[in-house]
Protein backbone atom coordinates (compact mmCIF):
# COMPACT_ATOMS: atom_id res chain seq x y z
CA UNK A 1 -2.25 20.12 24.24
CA UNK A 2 -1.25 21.06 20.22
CA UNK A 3 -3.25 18.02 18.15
CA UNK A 4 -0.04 16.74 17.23
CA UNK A 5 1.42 15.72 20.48
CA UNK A 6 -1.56 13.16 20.78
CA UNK A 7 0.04 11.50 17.99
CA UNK A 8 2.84 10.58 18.95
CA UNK A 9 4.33 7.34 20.53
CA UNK A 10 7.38 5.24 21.54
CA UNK A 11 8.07 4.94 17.90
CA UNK A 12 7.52 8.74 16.64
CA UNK A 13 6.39 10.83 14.41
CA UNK A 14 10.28 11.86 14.88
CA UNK A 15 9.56 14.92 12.60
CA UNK A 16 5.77 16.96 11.31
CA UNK A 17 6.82 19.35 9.09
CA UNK A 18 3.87 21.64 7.25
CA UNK A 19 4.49 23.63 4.68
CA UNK A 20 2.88 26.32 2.33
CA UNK A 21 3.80 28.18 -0.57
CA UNK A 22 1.94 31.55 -1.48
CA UNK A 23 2.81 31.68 -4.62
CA UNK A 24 0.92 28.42 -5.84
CA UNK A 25 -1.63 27.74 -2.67
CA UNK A 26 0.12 24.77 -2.51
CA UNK A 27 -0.14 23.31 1.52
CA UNK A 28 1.07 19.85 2.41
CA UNK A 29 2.77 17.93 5.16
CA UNK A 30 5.65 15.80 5.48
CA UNK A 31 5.95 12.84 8.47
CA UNK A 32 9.23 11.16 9.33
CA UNK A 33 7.81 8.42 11.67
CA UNK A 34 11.01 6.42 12.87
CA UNK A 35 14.47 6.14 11.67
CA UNK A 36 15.59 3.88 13.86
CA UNK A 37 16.30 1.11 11.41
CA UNK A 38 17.49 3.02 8.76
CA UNK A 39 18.61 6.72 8.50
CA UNK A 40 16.60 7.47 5.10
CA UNK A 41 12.97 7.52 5.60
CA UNK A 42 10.47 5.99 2.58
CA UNK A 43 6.64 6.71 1.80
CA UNK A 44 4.61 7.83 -1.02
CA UNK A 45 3.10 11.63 -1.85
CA UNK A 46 -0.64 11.41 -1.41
CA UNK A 47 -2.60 14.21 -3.31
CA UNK A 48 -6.34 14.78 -2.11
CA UNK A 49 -8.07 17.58 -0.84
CA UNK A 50 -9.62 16.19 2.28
CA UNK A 51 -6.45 14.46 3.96
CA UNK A 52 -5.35 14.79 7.66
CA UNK A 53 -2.17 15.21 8.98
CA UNK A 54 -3.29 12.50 12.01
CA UNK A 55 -4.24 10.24 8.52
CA UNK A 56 -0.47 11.32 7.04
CA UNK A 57 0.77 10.38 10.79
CA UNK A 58 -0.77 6.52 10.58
CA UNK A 59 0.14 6.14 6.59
CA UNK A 60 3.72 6.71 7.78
CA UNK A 61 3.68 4.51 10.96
CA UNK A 62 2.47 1.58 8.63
CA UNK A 63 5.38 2.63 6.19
CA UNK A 64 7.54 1.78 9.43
CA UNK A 65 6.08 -1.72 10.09
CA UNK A 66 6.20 -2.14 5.72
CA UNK A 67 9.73 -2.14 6.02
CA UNK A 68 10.49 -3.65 9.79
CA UNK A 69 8.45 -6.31 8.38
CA UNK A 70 10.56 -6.46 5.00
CA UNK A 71 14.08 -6.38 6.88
CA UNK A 72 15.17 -3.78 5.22
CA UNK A 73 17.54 -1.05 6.87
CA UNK A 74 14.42 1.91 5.81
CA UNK A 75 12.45 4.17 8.03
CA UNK A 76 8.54 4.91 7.45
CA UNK A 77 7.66 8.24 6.29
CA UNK A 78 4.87 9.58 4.44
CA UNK A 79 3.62 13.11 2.29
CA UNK A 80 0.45 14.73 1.63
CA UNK A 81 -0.27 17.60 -0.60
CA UNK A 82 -4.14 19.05 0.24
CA UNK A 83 -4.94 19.53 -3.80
CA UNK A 84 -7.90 17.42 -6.21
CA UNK A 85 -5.98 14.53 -8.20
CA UNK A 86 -8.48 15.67 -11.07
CA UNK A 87 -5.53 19.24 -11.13
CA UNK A 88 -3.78 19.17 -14.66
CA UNK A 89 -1.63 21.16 -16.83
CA UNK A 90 0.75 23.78 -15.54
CA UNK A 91 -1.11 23.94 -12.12
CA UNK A 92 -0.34 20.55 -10.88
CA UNK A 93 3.37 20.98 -12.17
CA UNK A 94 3.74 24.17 -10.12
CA UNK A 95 2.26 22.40 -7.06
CA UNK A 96 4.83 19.78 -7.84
CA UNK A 97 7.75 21.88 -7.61
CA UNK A 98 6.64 23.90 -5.13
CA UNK A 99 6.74 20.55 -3.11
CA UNK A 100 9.50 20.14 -3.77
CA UNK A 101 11.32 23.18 -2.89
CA UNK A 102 9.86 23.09 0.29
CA UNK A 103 11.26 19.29 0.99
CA UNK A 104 14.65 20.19 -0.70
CA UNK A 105 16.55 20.13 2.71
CA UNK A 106 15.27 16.14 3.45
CA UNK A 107 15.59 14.75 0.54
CA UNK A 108 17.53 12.39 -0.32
CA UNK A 109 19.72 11.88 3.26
CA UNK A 110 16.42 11.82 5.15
CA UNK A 111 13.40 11.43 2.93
CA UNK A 112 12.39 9.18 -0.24
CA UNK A 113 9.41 8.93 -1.80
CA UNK A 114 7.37 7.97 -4.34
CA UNK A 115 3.64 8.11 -5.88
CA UNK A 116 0.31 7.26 -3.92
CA UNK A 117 -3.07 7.89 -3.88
CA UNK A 118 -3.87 11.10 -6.43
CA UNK A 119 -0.40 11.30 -7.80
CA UNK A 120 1.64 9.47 -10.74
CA UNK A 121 5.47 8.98 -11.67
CA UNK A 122 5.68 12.15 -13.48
CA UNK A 123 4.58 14.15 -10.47
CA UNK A 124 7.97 12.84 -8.90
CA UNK A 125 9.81 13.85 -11.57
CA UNK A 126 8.51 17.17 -10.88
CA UNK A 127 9.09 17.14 -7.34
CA UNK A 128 12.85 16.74 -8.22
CA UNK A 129 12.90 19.53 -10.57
CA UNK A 130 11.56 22.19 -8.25
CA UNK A 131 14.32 20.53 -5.17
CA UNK A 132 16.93 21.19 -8.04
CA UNK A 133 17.53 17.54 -8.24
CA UNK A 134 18.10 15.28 -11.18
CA UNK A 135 15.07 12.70 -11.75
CA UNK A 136 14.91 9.25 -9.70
CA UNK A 137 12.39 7.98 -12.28
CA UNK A 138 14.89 6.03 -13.99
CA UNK A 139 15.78 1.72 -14.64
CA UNK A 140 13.25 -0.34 -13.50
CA UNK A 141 10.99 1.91 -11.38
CA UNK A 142 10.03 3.90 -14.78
CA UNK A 143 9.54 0.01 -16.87
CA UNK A 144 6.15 -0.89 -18.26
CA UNK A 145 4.27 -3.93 -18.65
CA UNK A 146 1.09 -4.23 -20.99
CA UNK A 147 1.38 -0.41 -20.84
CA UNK A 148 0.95 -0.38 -17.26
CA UNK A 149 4.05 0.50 -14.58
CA UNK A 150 5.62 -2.66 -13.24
CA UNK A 151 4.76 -1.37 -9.92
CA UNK A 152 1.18 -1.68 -10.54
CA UNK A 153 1.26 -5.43 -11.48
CA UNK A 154 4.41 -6.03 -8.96
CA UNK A 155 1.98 -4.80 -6.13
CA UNK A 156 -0.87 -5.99 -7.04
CA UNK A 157 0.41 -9.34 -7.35
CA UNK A 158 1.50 -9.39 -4.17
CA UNK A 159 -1.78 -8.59 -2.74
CA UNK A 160 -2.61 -12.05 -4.85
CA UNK A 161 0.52 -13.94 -2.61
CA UNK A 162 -0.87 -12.86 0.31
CA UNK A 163 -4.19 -13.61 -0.59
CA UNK A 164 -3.22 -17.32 -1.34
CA UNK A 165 -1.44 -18.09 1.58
CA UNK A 166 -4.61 -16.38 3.61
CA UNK A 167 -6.56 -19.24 1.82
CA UNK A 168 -4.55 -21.98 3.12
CA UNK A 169 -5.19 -20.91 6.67
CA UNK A 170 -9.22 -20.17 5.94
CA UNK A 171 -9.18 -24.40 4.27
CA UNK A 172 -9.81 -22.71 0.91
CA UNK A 173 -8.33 -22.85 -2.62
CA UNK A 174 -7.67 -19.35 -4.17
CA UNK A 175 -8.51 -20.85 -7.82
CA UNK A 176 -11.97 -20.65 -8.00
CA UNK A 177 -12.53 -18.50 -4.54
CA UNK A 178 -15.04 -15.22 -4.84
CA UNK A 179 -13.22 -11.89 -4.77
CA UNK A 180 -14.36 -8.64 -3.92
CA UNK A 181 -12.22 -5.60 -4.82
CA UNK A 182 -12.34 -2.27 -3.84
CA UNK A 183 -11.26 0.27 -6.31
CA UNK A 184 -9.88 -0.16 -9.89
CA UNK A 185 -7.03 2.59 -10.08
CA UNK A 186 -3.14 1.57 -10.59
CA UNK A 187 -3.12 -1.62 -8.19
CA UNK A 188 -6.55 -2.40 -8.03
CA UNK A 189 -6.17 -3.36 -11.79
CA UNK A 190 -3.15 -5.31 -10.92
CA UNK A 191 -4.87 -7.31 -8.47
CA UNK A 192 -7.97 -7.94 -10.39
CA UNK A 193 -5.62 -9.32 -13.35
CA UNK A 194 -3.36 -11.91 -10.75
CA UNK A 195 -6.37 -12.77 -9.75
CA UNK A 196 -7.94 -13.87 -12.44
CA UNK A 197 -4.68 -15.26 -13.61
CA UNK A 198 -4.85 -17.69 -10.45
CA UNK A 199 -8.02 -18.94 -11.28
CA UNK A 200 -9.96 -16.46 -9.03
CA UNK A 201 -13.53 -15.50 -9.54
CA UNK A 202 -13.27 -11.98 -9.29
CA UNK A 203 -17.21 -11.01 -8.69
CA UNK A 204 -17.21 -7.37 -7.92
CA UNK A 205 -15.27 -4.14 -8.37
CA UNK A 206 -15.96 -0.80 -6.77
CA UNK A 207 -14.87 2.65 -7.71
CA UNK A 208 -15.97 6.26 -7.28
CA UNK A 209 -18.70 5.39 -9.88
CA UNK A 210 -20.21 2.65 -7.72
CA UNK A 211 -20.05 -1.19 -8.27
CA UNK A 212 -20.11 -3.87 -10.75
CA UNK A 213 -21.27 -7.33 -9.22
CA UNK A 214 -21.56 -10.17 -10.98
CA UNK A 215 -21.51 -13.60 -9.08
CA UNK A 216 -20.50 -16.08 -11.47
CA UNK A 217 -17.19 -13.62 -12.45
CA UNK A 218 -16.87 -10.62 -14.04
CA UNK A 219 -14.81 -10.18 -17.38
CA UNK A 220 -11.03 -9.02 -16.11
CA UNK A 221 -9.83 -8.56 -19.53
CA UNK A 222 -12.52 -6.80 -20.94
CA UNK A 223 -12.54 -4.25 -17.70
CA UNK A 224 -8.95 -3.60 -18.06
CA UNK A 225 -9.55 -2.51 -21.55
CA UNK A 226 -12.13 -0.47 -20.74
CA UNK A 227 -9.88 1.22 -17.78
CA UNK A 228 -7.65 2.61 -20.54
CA UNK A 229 -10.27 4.50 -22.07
CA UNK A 230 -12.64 5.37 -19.27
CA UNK A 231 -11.09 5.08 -16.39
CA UNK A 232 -13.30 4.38 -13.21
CA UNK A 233 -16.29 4.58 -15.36
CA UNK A 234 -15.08 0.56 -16.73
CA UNK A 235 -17.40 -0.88 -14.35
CA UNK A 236 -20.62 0.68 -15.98
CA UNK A 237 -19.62 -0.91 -19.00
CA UNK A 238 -20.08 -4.67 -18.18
CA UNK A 239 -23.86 -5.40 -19.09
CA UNK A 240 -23.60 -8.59 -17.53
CA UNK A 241 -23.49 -7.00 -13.91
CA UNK A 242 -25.55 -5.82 -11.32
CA UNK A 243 -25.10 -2.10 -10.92
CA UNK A 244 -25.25 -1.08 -6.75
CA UNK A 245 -23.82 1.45 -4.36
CA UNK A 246 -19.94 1.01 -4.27
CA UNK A 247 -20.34 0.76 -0.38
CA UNK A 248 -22.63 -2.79 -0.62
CA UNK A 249 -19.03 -4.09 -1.77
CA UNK A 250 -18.21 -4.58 2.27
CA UNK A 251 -21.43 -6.90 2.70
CA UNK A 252 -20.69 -8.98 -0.22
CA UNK A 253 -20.89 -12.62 0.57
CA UNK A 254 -17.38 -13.61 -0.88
CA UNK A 255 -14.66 -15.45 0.06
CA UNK A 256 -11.85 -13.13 -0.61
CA UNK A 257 -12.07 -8.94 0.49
CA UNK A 258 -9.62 -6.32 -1.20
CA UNK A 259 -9.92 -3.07 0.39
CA UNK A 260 -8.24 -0.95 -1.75
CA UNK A 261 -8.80 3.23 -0.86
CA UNK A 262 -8.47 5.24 2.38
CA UNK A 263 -8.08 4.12 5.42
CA UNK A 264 -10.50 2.52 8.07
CA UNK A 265 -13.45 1.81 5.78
CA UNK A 266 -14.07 -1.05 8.15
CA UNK A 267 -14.88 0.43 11.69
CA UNK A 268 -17.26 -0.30 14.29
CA UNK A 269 -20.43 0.87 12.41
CA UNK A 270 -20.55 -1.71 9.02
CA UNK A 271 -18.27 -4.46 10.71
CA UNK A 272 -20.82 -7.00 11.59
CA UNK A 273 -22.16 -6.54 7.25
CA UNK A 274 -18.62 -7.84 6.68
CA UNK A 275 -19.43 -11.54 5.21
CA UNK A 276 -15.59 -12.02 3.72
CA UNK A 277 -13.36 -15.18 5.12
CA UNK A 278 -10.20 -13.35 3.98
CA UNK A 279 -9.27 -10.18 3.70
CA UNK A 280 -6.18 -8.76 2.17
CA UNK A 281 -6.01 -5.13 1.51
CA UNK A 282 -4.33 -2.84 -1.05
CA UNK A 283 -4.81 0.11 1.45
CA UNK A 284 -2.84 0.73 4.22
CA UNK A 285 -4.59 1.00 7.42
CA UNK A 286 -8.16 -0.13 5.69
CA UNK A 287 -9.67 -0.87 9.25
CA UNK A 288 -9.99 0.23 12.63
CA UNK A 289 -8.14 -1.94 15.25
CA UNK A 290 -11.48 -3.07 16.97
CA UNK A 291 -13.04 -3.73 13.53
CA UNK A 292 -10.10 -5.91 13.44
CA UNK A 293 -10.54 -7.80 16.77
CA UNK A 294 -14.08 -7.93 16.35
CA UNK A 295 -13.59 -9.77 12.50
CA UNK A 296 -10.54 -12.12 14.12
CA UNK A 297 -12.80 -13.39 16.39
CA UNK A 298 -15.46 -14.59 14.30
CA UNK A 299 -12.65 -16.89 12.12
CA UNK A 300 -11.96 -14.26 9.42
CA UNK A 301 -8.33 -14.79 8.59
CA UNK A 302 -6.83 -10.86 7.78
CA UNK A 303 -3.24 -10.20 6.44
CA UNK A 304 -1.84 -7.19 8.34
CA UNK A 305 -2.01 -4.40 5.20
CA UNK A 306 1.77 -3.32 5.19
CA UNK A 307 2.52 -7.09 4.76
CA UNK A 308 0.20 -7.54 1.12
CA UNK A 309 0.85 -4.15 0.09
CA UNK A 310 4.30 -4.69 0.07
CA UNK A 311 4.77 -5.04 -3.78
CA UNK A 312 6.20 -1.53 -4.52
CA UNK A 313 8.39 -1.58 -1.48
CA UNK A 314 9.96 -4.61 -2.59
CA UNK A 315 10.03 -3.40 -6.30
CA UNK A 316 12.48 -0.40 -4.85
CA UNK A 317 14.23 -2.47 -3.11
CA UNK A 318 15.18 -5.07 -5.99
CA UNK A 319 15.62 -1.94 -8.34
CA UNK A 320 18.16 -0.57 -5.79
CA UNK A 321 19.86 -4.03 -5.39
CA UNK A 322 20.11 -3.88 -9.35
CA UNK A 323 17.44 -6.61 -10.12
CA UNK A 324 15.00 -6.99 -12.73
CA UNK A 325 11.05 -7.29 -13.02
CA UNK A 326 10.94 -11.10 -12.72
CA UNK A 327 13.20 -10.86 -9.81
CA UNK A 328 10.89 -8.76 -8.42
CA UNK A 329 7.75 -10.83 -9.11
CA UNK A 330 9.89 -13.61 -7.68
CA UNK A 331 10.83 -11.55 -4.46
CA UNK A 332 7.16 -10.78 -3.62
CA UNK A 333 6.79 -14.58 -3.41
CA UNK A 334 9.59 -15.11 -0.97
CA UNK A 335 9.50 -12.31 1.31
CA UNK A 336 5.24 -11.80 0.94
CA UNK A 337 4.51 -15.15 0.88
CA UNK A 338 6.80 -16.23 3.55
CA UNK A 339 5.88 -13.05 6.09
CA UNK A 340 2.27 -13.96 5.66
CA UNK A 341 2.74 -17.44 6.11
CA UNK A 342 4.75 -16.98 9.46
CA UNK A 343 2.76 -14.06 10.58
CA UNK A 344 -0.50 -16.24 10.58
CA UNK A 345 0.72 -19.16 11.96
CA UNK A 346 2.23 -17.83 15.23
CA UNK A 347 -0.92 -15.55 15.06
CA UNK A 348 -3.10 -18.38 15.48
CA UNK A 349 -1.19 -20.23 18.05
CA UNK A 350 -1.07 -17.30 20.00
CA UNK A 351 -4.58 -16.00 19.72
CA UNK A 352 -4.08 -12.69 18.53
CA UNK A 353 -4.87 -10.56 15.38
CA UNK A 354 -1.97 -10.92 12.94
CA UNK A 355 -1.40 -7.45 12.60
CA UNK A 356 -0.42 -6.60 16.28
CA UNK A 357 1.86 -9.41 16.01
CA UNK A 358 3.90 -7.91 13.18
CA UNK A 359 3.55 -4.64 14.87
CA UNK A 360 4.75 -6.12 18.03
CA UNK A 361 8.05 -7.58 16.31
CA UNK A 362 9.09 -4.34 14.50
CA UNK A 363 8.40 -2.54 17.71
CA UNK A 364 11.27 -5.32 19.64
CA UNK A 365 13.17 -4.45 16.56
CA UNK A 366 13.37 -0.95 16.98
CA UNK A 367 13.87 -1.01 20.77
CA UNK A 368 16.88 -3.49 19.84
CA UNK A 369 18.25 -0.68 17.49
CA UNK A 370 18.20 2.01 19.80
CA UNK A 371 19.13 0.24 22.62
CA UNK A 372 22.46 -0.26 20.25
CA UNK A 373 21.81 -3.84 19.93
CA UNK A 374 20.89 -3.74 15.64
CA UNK A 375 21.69 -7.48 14.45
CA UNK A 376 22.86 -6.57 11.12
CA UNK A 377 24.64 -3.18 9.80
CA UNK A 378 23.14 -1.86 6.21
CA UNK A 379 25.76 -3.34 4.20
CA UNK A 380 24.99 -7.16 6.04
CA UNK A 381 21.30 -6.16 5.42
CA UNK A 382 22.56 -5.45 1.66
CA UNK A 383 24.34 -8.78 1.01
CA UNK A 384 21.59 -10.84 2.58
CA UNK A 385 18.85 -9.69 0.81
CA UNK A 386 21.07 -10.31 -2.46
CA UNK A 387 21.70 -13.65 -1.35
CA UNK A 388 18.01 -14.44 -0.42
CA UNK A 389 17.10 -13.01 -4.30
CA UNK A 390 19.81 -14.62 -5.90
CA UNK A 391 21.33 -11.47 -7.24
């Protein structure tokens, strides 16, 4: 049996598409996973060297259950490009377009995308170039804040909603609770500064460089600063911390855990080191699903990943629907803080992780929509989500 028939299910992939240019090297793939709740397909361009397509497969699936879970009429999909983020200069921009000529015929009827892990907003840009398309980096997608994209503090503050409404359930108060964050790229900043702005302790960051732990709180301004001007390398410059292996950060004996790379860096071999009461992830997919049984049944209260990491989604969304930043801000709090608050309460009368729960309700949705049974056409789906945001 061909590797990717054993990754399909009721839901999809509907479409695997590989493709390779000779002229630049450049080799990437392209999953569709279900377009059963809305005809265009959304999901981010990942750019690293050692990716899978089965890894491409489950980013998309959770793109499906982002948006089930959101309500909005948007399928799942998801790109990879096998290339090192570290590419520059006229190299990366020919991989770019060569990406995009190759995805011209999906894009935009069936596919939408936009950055991830290893690539930035001007890497899009470039993408639309080489499909012969004008940019889509425009209006509030392409806005700044503190020199920073708005996505980056509009997702990372959600991870902060979801993280505070995860406290509730665990008896705890998120001002003055001990976080743990993995990685200190575009969001992982974000989240460290919400965090801090809610009266968080934020005690430990890990990057590629290893980790800075510090129990009594380490300095969020002073590491953002630092970010700007050596990048991952920030965390070396707090004296005040303990300098350690960036994979102690899973062991760390904190209240509040931020996974925030690839996926399932909790699985069945460090699961009983993880100490956190909370955990609620940047990453999509950050653990495997019997990590995550094993961790709901010893108390630890975990926010399904596509539901905190829903920032950027609903950033496109309120851009689309013609809203601004603080709408935005204001629309992770309603839709992020009022999924995670449902999501955990039926959860826990039920007795079952939260995450098959929210996969279990987009899967009834989609059966619903293909059984021709969809409660609300795209233009309802519109005018309701306007209504909810007061726009």
């Amino acid at each position: 049996m061909p590797e990717w028939m054993t990754m399909t299910t009721e839901l999809g992939p509907e479409k695997i598409l590989h493709v390779y240019d000779p002229q630049t090297g450049m080799k990437a793939v392209v999953v569709i996973d279900c377009t059963a709740l809305g005809a265009t397909a959304g999901g981010g361009i990942r750019m690293l060297p050692d990716i899978t397509t089965r890894e491409i497969c489950d980013l998309a699936r959770a793109m499906t259950y982002k948006f089930g879970t959101l309500g909005v009429p948007i399928g799942g999909a998801k790109s990879g490009i096998w290339a090192a983020p570290s590419i520059r200069g006229e190299e990366r921009k020919e991989i770019m377009r060569a990406f995009g000529r190759a995805v011209k015929p999906l894009i935009p009827a069936e596919l939408a995308f936009g950055a991830d892990i290893g690539t930035e907003a001007e890497d899009l840009d470039l993408v639309f170039e080489g499909a012969e398309m004008p940019p889509q980096g425009t209006g509030l997608m392409a806005e700044q804040k503190d020199g920073e994209a708005i996505e980056n503090h509009v997702t990372g503050y959600g991870v902060v909603v979801a993280a505070g409404v995860a406290c509730e359930f665990a008896g705890l108060d998120l001002k003055g609770a001990t976080v743990a964050i993995e990685g200190f790229g575009k969001v992982g900043g974000g989240v460290a500064r919400y965090m801090a702005e809610a009266g968080a302790k934020v005690v430990a960051i890990s990057t590629i460089d290893g980790m800075a732990l510090n129990m009594d709180g380490l300095d969020v301004d002073f590491l953002l600063k630092q970010r700007k001007k050596v990048g991952d390398r920030a965390i070396r410059e707090v004296a005040s911390a303990e300098h350690l292996e960036r994979e102690r950060l899973f062991s760390l004996p904190v209240d509040v855990l931020v996974p925030g790379a690839r996926p399932y860096v909790i699985h069945p071999k460090n699961v009983q080191e993880v100490k956190a009461r909370i955990i609620a992830s940047i990453a999509n997919i950050p653990m495997t699903d019997d990590a995550e049984e094993t961790l709901f049944r010893k108390g630890v209260v975990i926010v399904p990943d596509f539901v905190s990491n829903a920032g950027g989604s609903v950033l496109g969304i309120v851009d689309f629907l013609g809203g601004t930043s603080r709408h935005a801000f204001d629309a992770c709090k309603e839709f992020i803080g009022s999924n995670t608050r449902s999501l955990l309460a039926e959860a826990r009368k039920e007795g079952i992780v939260p995450r098959r729960l929210a996969v279990r309700r987009v899967e009834e949705k989609v059966a619903a929509a293909r059984a021709g049974k969809t409660p609300a056409s795209v233009d309802d789906a519109i005018r309701l989500m306007k209504e909810r945001l007061g726009l």
